[in-house]
Protein backbone atom coordinates (compact mmCIF):
# COMPACT_ATOMS: atom_id res chain seq x y z
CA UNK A 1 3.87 27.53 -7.65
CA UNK A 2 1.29 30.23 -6.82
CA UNK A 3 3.39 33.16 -4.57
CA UNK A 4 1.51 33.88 -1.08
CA UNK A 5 2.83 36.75 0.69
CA UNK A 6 4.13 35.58 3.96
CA UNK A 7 1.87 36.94 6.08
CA UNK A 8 -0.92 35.11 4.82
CA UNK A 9 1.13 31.80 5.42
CA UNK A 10 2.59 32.47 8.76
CA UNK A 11 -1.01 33.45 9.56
CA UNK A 12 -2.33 30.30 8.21
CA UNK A 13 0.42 28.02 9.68
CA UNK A 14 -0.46 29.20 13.39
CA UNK A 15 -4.10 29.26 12.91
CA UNK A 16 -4.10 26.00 11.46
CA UNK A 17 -1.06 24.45 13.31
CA UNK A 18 -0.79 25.57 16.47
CA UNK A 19 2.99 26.11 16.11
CA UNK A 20 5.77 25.74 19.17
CA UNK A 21 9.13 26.17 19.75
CA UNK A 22 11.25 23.52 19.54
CA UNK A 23 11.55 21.40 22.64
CA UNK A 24 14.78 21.18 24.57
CA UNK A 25 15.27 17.20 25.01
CA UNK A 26 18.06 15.66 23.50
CA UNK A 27 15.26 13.31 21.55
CA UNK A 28 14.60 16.64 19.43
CA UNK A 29 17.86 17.79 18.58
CA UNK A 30 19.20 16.71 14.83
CA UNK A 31 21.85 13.84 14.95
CA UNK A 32 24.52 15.64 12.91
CA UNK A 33 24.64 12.63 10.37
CA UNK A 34 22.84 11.29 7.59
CA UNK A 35 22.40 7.43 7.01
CA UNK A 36 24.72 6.00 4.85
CA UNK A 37 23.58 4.69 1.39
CA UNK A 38 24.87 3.91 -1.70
CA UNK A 39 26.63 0.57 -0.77
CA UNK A 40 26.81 -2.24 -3.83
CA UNK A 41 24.95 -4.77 -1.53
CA UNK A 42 21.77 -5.27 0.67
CA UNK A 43 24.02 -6.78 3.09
CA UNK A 44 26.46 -4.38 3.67
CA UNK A 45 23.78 -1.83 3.58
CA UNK A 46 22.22 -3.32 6.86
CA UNK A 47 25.34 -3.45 8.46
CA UNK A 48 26.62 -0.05 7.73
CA UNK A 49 22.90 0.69 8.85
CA UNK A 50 22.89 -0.98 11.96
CA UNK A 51 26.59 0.76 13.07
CA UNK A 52 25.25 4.03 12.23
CA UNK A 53 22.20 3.78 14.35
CA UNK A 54 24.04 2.75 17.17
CA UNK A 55 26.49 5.69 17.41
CA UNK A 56 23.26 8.18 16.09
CA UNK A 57 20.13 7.34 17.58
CA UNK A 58 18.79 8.60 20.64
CA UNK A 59 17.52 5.22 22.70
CA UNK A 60 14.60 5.00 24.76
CA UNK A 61 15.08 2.19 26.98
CA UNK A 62 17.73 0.51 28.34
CA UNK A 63 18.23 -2.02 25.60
CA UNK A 64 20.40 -0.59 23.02
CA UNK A 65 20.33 -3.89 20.47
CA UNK A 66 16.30 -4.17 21.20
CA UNK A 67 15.47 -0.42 19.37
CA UNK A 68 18.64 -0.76 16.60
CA UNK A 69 17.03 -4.07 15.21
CA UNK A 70 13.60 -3.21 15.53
CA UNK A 71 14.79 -0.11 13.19
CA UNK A 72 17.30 -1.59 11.07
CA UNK A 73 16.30 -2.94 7.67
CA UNK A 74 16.49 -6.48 7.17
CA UNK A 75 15.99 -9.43 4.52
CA UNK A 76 14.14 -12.36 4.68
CA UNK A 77 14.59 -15.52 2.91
CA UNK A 78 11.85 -18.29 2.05
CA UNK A 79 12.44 -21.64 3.57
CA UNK A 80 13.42 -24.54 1.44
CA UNK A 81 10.09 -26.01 1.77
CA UNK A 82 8.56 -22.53 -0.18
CA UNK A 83 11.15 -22.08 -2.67
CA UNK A 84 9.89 -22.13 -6.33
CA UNK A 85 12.02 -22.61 -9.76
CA UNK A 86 11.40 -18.63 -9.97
CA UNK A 87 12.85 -16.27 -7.81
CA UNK A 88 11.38 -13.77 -6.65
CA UNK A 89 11.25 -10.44 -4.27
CA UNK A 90 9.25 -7.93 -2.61
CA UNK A 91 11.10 -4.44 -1.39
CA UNK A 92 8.88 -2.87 1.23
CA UNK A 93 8.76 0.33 2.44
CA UNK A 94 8.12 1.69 5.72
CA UNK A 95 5.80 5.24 6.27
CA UNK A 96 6.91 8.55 7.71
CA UNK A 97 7.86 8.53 11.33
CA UNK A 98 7.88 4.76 11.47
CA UNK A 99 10.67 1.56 10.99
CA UNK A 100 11.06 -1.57 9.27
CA UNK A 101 9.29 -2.78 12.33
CA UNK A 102 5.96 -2.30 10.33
CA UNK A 103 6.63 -5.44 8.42
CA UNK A 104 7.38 -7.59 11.00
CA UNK A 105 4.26 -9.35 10.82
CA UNK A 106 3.88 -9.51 7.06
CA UNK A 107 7.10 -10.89 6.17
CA UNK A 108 7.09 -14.37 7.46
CA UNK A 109 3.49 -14.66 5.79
CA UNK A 110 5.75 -13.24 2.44
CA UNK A 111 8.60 -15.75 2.97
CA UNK A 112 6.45 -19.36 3.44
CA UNK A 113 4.95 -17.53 -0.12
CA UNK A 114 8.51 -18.34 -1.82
CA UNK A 115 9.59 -14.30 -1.71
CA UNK A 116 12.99 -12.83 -0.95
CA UNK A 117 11.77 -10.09 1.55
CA UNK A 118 13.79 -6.70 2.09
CA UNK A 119 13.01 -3.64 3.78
CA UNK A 120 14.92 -0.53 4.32
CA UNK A 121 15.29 2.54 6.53
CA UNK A 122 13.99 5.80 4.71
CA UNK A 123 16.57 9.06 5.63
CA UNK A 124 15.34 10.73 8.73
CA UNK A 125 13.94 7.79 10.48
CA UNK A 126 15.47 5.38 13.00
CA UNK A 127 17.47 7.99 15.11
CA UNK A 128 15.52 10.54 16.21
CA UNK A 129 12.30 12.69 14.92
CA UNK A 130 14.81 16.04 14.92
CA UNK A 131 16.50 13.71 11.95
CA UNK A 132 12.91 14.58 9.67
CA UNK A 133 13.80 18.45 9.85
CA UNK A 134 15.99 17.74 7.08
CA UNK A 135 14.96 15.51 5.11
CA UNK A 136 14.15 15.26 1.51
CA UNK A 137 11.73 13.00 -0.57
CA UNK A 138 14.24 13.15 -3.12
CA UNK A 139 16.62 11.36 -1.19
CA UNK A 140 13.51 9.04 -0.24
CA UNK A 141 12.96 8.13 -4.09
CA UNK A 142 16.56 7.48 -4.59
CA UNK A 143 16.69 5.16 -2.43
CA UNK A 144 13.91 3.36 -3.51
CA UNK A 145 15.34 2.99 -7.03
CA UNK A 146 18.85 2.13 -5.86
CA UNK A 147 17.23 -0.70 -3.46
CA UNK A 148 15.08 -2.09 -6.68
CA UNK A 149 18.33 -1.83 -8.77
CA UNK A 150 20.25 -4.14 -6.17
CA UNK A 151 17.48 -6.20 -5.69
CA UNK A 152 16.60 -6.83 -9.52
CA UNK A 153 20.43 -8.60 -9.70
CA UNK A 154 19.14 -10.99 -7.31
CA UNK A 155 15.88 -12.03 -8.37
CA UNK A 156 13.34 -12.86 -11.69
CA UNK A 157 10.08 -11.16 -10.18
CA UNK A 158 10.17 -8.17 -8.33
CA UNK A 159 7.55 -6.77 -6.38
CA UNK A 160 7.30 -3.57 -4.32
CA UNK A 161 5.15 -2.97 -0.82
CA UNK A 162 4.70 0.31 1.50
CA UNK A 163 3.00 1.40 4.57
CA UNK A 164 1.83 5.22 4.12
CA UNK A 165 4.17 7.44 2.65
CA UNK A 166 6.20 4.14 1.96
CA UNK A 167 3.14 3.06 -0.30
CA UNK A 168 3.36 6.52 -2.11
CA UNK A 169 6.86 5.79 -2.84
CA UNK A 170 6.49 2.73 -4.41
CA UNK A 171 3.47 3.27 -6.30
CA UNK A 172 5.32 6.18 -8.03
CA UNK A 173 8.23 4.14 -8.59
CA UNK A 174 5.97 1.21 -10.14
CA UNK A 175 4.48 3.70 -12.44
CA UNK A 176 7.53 4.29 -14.28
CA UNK A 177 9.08 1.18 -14.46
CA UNK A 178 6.95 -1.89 -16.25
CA UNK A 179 9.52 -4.33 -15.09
CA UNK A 180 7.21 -4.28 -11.27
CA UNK A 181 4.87 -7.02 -11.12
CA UNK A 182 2.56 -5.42 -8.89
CA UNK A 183 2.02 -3.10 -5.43
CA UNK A 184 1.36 -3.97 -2.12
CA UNK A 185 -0.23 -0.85 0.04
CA UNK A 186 -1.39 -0.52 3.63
CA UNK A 187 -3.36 2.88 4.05
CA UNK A 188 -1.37 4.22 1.40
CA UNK A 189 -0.96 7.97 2.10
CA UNK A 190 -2.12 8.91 -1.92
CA UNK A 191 -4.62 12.12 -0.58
CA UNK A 192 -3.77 13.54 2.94
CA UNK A 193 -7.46 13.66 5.12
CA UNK A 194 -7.02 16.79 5.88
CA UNK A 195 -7.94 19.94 3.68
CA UNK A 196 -5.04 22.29 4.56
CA UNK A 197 -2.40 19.74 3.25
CA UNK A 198 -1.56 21.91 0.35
CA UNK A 199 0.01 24.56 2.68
CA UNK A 200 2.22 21.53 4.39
CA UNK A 201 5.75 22.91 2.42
CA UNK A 202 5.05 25.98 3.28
CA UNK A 203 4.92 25.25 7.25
CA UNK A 204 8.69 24.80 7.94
CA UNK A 205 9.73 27.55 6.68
CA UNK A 206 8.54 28.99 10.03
CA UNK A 207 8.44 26.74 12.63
CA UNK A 208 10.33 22.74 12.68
CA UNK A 209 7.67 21.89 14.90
CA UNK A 210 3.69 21.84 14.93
CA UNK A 211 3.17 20.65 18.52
CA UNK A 212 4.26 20.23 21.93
CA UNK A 213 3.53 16.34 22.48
CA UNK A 214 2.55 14.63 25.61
CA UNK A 215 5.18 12.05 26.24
CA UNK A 216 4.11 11.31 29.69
CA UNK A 217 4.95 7.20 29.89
CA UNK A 218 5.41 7.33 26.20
CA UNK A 219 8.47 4.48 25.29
CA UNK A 220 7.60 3.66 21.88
CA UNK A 221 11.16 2.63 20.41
CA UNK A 222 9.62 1.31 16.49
CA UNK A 223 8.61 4.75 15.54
CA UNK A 224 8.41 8.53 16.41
CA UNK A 225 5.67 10.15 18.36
CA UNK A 226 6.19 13.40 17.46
CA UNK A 227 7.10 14.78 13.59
CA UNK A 228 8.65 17.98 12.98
CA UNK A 229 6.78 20.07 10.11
CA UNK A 230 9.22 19.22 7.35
CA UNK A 231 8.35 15.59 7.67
CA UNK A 232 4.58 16.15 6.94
CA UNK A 233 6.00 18.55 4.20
CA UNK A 234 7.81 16.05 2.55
CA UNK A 235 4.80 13.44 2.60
CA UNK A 236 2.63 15.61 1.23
CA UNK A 237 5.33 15.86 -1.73
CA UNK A 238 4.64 11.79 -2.07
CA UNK A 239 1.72 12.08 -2.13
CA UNK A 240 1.41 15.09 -4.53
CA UNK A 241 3.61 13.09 -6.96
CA UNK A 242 1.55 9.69 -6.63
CA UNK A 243 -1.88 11.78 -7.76
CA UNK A 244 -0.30 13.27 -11.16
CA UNK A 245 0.83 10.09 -12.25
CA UNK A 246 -2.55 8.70 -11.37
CA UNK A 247 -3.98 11.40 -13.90
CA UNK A 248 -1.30 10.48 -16.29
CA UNK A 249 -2.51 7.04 -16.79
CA UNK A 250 -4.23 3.73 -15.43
CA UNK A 251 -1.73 0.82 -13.80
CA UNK A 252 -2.04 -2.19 -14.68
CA UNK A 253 -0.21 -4.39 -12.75
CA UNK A 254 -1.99 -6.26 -9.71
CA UNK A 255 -2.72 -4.33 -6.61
CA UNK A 256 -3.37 -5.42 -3.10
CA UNK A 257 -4.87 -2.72 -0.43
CA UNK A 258 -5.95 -2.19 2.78
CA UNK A 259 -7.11 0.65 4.47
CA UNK A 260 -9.76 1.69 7.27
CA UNK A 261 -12.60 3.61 6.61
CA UNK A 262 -11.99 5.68 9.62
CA UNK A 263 -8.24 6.79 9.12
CA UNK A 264 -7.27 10.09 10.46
CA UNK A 265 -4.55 10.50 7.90
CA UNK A 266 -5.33 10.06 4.49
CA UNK A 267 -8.38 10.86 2.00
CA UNK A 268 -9.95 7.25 1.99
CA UNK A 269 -12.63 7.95 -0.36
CA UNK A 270 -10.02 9.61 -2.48
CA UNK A 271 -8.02 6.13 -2.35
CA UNK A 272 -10.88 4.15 -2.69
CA UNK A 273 -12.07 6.09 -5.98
CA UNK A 274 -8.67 6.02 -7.59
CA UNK A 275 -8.61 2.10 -7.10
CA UNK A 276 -11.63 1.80 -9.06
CA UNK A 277 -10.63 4.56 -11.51
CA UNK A 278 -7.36 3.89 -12.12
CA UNK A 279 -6.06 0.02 -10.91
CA UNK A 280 -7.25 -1.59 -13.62
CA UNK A 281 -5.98 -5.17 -12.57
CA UNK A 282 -9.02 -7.75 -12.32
CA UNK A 283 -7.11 -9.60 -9.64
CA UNK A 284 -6.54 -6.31 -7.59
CA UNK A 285 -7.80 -6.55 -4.22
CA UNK A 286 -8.93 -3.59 -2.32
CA UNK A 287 -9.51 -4.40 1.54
CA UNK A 288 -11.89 -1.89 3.52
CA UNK A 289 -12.26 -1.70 7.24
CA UNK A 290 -15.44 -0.41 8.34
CA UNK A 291 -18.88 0.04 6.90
CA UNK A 292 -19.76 -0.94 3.25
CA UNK A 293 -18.92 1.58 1.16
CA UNK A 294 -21.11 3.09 -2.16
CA UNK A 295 -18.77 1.23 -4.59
CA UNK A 296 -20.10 -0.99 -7.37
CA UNK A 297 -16.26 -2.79 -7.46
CA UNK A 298 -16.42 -6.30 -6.96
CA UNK A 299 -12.78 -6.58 -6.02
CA UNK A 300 -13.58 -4.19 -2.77
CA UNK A 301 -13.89 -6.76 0.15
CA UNK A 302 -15.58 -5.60 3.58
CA UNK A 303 -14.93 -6.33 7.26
CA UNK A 304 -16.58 -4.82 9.44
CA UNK A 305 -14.71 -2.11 12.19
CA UNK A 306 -16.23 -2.48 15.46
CA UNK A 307 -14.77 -5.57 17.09
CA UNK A 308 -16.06 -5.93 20.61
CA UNK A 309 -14.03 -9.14 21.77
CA UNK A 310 -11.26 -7.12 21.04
CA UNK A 311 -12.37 -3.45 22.13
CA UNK A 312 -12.19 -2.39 19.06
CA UNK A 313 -14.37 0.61 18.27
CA UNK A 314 -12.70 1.26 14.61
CA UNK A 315 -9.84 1.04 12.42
CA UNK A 316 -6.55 2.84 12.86
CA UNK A 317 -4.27 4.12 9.83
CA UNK A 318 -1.19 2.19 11.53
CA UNK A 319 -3.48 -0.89 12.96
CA UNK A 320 -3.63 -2.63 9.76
CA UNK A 321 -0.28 -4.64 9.42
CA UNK A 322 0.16 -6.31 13.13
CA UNK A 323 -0.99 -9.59 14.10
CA UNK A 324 -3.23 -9.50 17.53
CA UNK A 325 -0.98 -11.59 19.02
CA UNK A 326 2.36 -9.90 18.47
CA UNK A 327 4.49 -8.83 21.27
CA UNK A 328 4.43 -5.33 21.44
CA UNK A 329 1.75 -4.06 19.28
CA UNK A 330 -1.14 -6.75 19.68
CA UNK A 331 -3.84 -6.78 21.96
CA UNK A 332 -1.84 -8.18 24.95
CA UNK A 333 1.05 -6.41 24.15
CA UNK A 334 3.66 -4.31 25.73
CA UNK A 335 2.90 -1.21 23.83
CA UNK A 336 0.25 1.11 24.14
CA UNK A 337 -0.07 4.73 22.40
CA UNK A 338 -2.10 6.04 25.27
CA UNK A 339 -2.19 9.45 23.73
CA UNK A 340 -4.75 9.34 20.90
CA UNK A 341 -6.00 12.50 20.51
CA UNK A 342 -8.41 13.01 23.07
CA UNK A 343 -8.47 15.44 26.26
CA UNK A 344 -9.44 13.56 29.24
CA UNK A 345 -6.46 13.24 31.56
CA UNK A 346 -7.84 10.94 34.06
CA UNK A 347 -8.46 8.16 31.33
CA UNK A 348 -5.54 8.80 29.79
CA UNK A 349 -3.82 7.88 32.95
CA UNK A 350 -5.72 4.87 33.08
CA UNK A 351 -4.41 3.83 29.85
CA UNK A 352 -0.36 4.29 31.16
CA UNK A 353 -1.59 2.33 34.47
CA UNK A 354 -2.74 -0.69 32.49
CA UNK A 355 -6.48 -0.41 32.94
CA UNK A 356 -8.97 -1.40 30.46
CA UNK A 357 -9.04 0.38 27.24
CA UNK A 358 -10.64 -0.06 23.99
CA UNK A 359 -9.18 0.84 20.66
CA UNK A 360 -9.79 3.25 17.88
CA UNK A 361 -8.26 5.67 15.14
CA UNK A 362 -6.79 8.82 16.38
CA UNK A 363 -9.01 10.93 17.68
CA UNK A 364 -12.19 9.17 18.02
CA UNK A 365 -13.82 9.58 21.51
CA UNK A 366 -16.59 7.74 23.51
CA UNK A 367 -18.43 8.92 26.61
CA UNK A 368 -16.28 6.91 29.35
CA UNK A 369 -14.22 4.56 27.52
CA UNK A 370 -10.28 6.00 26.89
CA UNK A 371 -8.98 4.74 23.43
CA UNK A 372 -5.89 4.06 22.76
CA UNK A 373 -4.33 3.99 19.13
CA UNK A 374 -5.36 0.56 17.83
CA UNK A 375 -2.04 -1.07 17.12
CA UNK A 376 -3.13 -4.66 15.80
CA UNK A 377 -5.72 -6.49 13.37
CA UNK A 378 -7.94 -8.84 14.15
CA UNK A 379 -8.61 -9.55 10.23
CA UNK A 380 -4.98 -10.55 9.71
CA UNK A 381 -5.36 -14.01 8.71
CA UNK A 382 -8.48 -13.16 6.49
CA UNK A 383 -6.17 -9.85 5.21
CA UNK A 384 -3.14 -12.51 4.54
CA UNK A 385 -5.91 -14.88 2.61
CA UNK A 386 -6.62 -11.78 0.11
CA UNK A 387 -2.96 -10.80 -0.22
CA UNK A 388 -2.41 -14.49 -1.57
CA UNK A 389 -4.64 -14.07 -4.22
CA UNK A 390 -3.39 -11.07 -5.54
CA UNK A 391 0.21 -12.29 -4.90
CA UNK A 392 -0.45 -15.57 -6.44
CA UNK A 393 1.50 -16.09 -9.86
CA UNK A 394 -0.77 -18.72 -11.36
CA UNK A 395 -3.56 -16.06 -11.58
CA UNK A 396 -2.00 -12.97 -12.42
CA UNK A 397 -3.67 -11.16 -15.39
CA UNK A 398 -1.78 -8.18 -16.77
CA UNK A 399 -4.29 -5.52 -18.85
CA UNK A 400 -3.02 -3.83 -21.76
């Protein structure tokens, strides 16, 4: 790795950054503990997970039970009814700063498929964001491959899914082991949007947190709202491991994606080239959400971004994976991520008083509308028709 002199990357850390202290609230002091892993089965795994986050995590409401399920990882069985003579699984895998609670929506639709659904907690996440400030991709990946391990004892077929970072961990996994039938991704996090992402490692080294954040009404208990630096440090180490072993070699195992033309987070075009380049599955399935991109791939399907029944102005990297109607994230739901990058205080406190809103990606602004993050999508039916066919055994074509 090339040497800078540390000037040059403190400089380039607070120009680029804005760095701050670390904030005083209990929610961003470290835990003291580390999850515990290692354990011969899935289910003592969850319940050694769920006793360690209630003694370790810092709650935000008043229901303690609520926020350690919605962050504990869980397993899903198919009903009798969608049971087939082969067994089979899908591991997902959640992205940085987020929970289990990501699949909520998407593992039913997995289960009435005939798939043994399990998710898990990555290290750092669940507790508190001060947790991230010391924690390692390494331990990330090893986790992944013990949770395959466990789960190949159990079933014939074994697929792997991800949100985010959670997609770069699997798709790195799948790369190296030809036994994975194929990859489920949702904005997967394989180029970060942002040109500076290179100097991400370097950034904790001075400073375990990048900004002060406004948490004004803010009760989100299913993921963090803040990151320390060393989280974004260790994503950008997914995702710098997913890109060489693109350039090592084409996969050829199916491939479902979906990802929104207008995400914040990730290099989209990036994504969308590798699928082309380097997913060489016919019945791959790349799902875009906004408009029509300059792409000669047949497999790339197209819905359009700007939803006005649902004020939807675009696509959000975390909108994809929620049904509209769920509870908390969906468009009547209890949640909303008010703060979404934008500086107008009097809309913003609109949003926390419940008035109308539309919904966007982060940072997108609109002369007198306040967007919130969007949180849901509208698509998901449509999205759960095109997972089918790539998850569908009768048509799966493997290229040599």
């Amino acid at each position: 790795m090339r040497r800078w002199s540390w000037v040059v990357i403190i400089s380039l850390s607070i120009a680029i950054y804005g760095c701050v202290s670390a904030p005083s609230e209990p929610y961003y002091q470290p835990s003291g503990s580390s999850l515990p892993v290692g354990q011969s089965s899935f289910a003592e795994y969850v319940e050694q997970t769920h006793q360690w986050l209630l003694h370790n995590r810092q709650f935000m409401t008043d229901n303690r039970m609520l926020e350690v399920q919605a962050n504990s990882p869980f397993e899903m069985l198919p009903p009798t009814s969608a049971k087939s003579s082969t067994r089979k699984g899908i591991l997902l895998v959640h992205g940085l700063a987020d929970s289990p609670y990501s699949f909520v929506d998407i593992a039913p639709v997995l289960t009435n498929m005939g798939f043994v659904v399990r998710t898990i907690l990555l290290q750092g996440h669940g507790s508190r964001p001060a947790d991230l400030i010391n924690a390692d991709a390494d331990d990330w990946r090893d986790l992944v491959a013990h949770h395959v391990a466990l789960f190949k004892q159990d079933v014939d077929t074994l697929y792997l899914g991800g949100f985010s970072t959670g997609a770069n961990l699997v798709s790195s996994y799948a790369m190296g082991d030809d036994d994975i039938a194929g990859l489920m991704l949702f904005s997967p996090g394989f180029k970060a949007g942002i040109g500076v992402d290179k100097f991400a490692p370097m950034v904790p080294m001075f400073t375990d947190w990048l900004y002060a954040p406004r948490l004004e009404g803010e009760t989100n208990y299913v993921r963090y709202m803040v990151t320390p630096s060393n989280g974004f440090a260790q994503f950008y180490d997914t995702s710098a491991e997913v890109m060489f072993r693109f350039k090592q070699r084409r996969y050829n195992k199916p491939v479902f994606i979906a990802l929104s033309q207008a995400d914040s987070v990730i290099d989209v075009n990036r994504v969308l080239s590798l699928f082309s380049k380097r997913i060489s599955n016919p019945n791959s399935r790349l799902l875009w959400f906004g408009e029509r991109p300059e792409t000669n791939d047949t497999r790339v399907k197209v819905f359009a971004a700007k939803v006005p029944q649902y004020h939807i102005s675009n696509f959000s990297h975390m909108g994809i994976l929620f049904r509209p109607d769920n509870p908390y994230y969906g468009f009547q739901g209890s949640e909303r991520i008010c703060d979404n990058g934008q500086s107008d205080n009097r809309l913003y406190r609109q949003c926390l008083d419940g008035g109308e809103i539309w919904y966007s990606a982060w940072g997108h602004v609109e002369k007198g509308r306040h967007h919130a993050r969007l949180t849901f999508n509208p698509y998901f039916t449509q999205m759960v028709t095109e997972l089918k066919k790539v998850l569908d055994e009768q048509s799966l074509v493997f290229v040599p």
